[in-house]
C-alpha atoms as a PDB file:
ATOM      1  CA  UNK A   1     153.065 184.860 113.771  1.00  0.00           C
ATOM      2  CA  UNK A   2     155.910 182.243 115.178  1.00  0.00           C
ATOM      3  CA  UNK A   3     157.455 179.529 113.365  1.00  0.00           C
ATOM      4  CA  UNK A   4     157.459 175.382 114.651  1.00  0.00           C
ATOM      5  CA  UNK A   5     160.784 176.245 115.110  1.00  0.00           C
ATOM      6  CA  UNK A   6     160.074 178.826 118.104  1.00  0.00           C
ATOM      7  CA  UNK A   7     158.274 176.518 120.074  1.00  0.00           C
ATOM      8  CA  UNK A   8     160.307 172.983 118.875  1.00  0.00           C
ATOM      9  CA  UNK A   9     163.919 174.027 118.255  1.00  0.00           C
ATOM     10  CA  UNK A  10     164.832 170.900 116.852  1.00  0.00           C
ATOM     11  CA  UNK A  11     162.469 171.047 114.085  1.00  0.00           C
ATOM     12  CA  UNK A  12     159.034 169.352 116.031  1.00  0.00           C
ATOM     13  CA  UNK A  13     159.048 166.036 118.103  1.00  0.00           C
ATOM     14  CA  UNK A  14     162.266 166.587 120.568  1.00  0.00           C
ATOM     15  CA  UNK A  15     164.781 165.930 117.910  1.00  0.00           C
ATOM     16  CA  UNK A  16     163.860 162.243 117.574  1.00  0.00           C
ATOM     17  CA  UNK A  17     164.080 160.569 114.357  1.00  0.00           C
ATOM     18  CA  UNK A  18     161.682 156.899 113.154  1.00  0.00           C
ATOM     19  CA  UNK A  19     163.642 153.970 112.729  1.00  0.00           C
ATOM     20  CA  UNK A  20     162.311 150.656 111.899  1.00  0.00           C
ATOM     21  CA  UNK A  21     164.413 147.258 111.315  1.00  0.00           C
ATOM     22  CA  UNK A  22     162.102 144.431 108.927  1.00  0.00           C
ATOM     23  CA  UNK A  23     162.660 140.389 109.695  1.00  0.00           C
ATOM     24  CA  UNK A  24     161.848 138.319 107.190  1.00  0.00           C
ATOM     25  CA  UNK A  25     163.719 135.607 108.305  1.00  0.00           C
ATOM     26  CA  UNK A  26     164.945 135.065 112.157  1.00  0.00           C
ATOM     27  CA  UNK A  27     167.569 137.081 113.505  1.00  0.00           C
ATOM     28  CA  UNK A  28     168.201 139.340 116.472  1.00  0.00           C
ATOM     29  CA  UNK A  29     167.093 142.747 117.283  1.00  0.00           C
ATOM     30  CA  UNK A  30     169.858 144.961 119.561  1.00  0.00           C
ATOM     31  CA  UNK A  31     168.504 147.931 120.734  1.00  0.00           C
ATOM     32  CA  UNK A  32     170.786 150.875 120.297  1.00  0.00           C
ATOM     33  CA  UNK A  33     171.834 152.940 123.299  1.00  0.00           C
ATOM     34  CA  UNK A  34     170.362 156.273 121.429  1.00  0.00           C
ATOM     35  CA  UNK A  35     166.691 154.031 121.614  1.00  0.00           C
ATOM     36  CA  UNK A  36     167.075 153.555 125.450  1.00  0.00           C
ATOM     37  CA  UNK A  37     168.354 157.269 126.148  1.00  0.00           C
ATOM     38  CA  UNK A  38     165.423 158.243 124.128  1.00  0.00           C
ATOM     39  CA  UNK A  39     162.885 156.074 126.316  1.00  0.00           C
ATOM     40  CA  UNK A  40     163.099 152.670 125.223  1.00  0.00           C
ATOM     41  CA  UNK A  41     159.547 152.758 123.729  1.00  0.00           C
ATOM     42  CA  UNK A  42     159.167 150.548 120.346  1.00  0.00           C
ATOM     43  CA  UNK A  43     156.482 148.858 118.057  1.00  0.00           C
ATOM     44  CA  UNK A  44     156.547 145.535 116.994  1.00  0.00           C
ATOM     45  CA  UNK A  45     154.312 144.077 114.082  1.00  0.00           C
ATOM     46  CA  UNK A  46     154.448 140.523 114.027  1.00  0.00           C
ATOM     47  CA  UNK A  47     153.032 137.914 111.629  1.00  0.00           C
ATOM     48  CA  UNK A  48     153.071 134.052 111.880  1.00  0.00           C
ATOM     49  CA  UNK A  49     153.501 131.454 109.257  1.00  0.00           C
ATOM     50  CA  UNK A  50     150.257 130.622 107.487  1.00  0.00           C
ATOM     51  CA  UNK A  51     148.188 127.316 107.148  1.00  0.00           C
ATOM     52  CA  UNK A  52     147.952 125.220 104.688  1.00  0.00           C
ATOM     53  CA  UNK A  53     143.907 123.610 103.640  1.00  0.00           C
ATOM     54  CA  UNK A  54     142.969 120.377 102.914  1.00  0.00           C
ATOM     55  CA  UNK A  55     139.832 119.513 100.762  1.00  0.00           C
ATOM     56  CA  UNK A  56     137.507 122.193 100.349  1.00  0.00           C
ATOM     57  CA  UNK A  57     139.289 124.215 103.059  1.00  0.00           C
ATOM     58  CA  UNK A  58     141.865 126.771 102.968  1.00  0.00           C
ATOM     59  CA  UNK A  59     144.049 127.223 105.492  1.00  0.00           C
ATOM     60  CA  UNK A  60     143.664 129.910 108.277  1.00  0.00           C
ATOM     61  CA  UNK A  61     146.205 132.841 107.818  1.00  0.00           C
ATOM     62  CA  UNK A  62     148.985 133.287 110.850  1.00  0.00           C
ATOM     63  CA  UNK A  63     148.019 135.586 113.723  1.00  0.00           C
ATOM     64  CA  UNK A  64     149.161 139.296 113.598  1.00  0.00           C
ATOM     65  CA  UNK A  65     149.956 140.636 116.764  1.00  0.00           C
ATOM     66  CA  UNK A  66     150.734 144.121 117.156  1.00  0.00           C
ATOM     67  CA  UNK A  67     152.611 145.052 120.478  1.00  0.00           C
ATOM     68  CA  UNK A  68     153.649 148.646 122.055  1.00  0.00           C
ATOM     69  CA  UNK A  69     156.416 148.398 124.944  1.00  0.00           C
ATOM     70  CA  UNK A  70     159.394 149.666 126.683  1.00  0.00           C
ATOM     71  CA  UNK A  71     163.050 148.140 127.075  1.00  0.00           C
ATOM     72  CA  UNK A  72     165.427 148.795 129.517  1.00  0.00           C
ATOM     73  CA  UNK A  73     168.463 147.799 127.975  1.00  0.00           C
ATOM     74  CA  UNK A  74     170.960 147.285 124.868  1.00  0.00           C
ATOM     75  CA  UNK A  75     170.526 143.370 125.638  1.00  0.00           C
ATOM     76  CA  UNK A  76     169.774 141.607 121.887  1.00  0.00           C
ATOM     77  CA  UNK A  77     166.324 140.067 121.419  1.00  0.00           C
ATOM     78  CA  UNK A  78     165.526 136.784 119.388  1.00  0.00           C
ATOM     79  CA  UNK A  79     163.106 137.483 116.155  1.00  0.00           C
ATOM     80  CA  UNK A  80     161.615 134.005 115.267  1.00  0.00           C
ATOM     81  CA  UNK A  81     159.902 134.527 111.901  1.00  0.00           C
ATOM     82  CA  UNK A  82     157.980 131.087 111.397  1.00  0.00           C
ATOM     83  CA  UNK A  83     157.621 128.993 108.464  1.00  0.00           C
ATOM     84  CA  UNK A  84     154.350 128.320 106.645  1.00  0.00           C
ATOM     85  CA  UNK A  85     153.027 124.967 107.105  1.00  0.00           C
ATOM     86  CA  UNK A  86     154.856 122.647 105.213  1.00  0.00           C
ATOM     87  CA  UNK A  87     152.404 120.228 104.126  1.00  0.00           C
ATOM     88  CA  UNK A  88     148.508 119.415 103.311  1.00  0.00           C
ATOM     89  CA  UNK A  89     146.366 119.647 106.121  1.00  0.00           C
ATOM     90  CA  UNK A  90     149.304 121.398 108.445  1.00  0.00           C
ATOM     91  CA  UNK A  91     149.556 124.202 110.212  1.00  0.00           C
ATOM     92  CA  UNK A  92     152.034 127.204 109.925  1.00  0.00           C
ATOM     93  CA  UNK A  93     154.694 128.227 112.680  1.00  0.00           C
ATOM     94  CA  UNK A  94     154.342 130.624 115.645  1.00  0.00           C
ATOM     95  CA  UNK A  95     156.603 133.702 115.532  1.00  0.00           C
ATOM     96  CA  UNK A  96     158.215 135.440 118.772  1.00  0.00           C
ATOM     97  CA  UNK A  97     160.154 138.604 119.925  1.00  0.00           C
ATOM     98  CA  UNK A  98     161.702 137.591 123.148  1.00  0.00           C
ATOM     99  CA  UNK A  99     161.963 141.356 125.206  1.00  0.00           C
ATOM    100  CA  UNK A 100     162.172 140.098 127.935  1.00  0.00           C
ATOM    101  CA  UNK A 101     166.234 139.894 127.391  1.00  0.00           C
ATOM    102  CA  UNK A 102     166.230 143.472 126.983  1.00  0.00           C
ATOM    103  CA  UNK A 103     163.778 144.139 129.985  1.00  0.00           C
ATOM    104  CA  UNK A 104     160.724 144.300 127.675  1.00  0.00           C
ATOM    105  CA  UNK A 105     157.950 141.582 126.829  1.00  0.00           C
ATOM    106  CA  UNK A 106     157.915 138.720 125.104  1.00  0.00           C
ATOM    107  CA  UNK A 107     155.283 138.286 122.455  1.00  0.00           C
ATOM    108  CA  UNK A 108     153.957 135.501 120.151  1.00  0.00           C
ATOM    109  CA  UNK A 109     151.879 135.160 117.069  1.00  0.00           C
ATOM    110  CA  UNK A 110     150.369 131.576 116.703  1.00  0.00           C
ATOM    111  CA  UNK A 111     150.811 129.777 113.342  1.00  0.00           C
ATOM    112  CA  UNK A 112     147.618 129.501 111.240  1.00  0.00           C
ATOM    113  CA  UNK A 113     145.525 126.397 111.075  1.00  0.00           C
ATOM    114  CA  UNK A 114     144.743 123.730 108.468  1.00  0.00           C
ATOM    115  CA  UNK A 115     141.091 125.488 108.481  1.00  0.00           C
ATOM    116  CA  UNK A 116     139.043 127.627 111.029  1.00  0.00           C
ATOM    117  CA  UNK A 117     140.510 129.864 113.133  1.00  0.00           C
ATOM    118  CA  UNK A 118     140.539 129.816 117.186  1.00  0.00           C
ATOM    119  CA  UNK A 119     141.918 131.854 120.005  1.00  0.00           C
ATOM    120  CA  UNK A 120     143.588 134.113 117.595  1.00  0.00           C
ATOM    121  CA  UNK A 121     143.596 137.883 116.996  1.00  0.00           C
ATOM    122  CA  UNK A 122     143.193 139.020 113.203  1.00  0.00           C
ATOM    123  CA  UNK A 123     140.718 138.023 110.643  1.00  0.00           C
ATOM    124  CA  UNK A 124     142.833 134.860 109.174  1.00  0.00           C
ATOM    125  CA  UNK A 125     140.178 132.333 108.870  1.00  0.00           C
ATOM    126  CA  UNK A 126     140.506 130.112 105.651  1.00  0.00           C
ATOM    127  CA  UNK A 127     138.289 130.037 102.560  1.00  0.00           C
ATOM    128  CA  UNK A 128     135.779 127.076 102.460  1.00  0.00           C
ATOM    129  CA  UNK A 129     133.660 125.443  99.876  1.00  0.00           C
ATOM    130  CA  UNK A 130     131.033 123.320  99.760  1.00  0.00           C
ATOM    131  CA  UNK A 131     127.922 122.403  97.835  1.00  0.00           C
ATOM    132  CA  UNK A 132     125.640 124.067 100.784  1.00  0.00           C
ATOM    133  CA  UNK A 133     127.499 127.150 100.015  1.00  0.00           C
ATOM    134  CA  UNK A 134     130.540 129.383 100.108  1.00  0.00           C
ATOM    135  CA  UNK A 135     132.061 131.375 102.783  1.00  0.00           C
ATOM    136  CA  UNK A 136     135.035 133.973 102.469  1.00  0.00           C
ATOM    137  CA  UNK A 137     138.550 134.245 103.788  1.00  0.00           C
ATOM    138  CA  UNK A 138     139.337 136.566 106.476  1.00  0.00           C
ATOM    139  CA  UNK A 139     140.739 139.382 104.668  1.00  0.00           C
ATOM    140  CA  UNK A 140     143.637 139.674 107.708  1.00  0.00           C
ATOM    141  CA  UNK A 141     145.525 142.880 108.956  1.00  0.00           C
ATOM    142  CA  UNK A 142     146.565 144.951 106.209  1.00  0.00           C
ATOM    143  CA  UNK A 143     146.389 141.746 104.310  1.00  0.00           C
ATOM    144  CA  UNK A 144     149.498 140.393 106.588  1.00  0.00           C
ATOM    145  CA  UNK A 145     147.728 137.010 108.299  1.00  0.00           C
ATOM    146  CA  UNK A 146     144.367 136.479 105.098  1.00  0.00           C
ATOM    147  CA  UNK A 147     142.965 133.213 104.905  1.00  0.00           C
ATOM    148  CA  UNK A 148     143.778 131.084 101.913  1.00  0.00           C
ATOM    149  CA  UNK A 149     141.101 129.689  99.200  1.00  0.00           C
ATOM    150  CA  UNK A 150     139.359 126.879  99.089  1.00  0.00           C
ATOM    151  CA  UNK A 151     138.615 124.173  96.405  1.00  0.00           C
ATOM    152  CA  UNK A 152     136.986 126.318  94.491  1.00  0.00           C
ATOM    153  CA  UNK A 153     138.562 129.503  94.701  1.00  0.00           C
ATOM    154  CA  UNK A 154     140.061 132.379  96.663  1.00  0.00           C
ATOM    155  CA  UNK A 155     143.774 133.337  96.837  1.00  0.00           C
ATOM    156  CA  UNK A 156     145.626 129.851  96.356  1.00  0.00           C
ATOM    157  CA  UNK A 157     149.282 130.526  97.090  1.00  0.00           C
ATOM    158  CA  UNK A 158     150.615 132.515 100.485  1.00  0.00           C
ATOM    159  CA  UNK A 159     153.015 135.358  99.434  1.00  0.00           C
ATOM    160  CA  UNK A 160     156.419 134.992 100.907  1.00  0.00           C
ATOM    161  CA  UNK A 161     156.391 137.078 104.360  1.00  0.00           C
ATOM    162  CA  UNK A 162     152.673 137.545 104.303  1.00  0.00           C
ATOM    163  CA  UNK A 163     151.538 134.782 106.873  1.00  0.00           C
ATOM    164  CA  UNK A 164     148.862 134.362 104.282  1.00  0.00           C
ATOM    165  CA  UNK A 165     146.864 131.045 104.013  1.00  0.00           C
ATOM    166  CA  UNK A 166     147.240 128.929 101.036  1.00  0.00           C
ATOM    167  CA  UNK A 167     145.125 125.901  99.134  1.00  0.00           C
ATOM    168  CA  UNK A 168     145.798 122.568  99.955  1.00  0.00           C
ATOM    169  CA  UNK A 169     148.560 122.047  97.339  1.00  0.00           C
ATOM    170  CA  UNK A 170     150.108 125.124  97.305  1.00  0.00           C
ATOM    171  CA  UNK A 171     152.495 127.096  99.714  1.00  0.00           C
ATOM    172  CA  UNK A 172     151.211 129.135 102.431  1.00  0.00           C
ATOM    173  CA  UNK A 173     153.581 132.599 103.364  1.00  0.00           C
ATOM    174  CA  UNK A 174     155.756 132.582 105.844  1.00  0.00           C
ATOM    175  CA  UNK A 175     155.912 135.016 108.529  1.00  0.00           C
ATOM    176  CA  UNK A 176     157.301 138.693 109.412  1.00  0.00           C
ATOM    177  CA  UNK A 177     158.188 141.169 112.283  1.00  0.00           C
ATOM    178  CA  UNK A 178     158.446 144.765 111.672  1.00  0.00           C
ATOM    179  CA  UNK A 179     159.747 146.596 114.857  1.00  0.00           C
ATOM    180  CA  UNK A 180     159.687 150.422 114.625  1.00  0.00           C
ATOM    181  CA  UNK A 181     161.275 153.202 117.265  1.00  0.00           C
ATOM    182  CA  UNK A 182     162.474 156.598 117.576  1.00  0.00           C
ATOM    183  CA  UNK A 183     166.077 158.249 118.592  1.00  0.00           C
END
């Protein structure tokens, strides 16, 4: 019988150790020189701001967008972590990781709507109400991006760094980027 350690000296998986670094607020992500040496492969998560309803709408949820690539360089990238809409019938902010700096992509996450949802990855649509009937929100990814309630009913208020949806006169969440690598 042989142990991991005969076949994987280091222990299993080359010696490389997960990192992650969380934005809940925009900032810059500099890729060590230990994450290009190892391959320059990381994992972004990112979340947009959500929407906020009017009437018997709730507003749509911000996209999630999750992205695999490979940088080149130790070159910082902008994190843009947008707001959630800031008013009735408004929608939330997009967020970005600008890769391209470090010889990556760039991605973006579109803001959620006021209601509905279109052109968007994610299950974010918003709650809605009416006396023909009632329709549920998108439940979202991992509950990053739901849909917010309507006038009567659903989740109300967006938690902070959710992108979640939110009622007409309450506050949507705002967004998030979660980028994860090994070295």
């Amino acid at each position: 019988m042989s142990n991991l350690t005969d076949f994987f000296p280091s222990g299993g998986g080359g010696g490389l150790t997960p990192k992650f670094e969380e934005f809940n607020a925009s900032g810059t992500f500099t890729p060590t020189q230990a994450l290009i040496d190892a391959g320059g492969y990381i994992e972004i998560f990112l979340v947009a701001g959500g929407g906020r309803g009017d009437g018997s709408f709730g507003g749509a949820g911000g996209e999630v967008v999750m992205k695999k690539m490979y940088l080149t360089s130790t070159a910082g990238c902008a994190v843009t972590v947008g707001a959630g809409a800031p008013a009735q019938n408004t929608g939330g902010s997009n967020s970005s990781f600008i890769g391209s700096s470090a010889g990556g992509q760039d991605v973006t996450s579109l803001g959620g709507a006021p209601s509905g949802q279109s052109g968007k990855l994610g299950a974010g649509w918003g709650k809605y109400n009416d006396s023909s009937g009632v329709y549920t929100a998108g439940s979202g990814v991992f509950g990053y991006g739901a849909g917010g309630g309507g006038s009567q009913g659903g989740a109300t208020t967006g938690k902070p760094n959710s992108g979640q949806g939110s009622y007409r006169t309450t506050n949507p969440g705002s967004g998030y980027c979660l980028i994860k690598w090994y070295e």
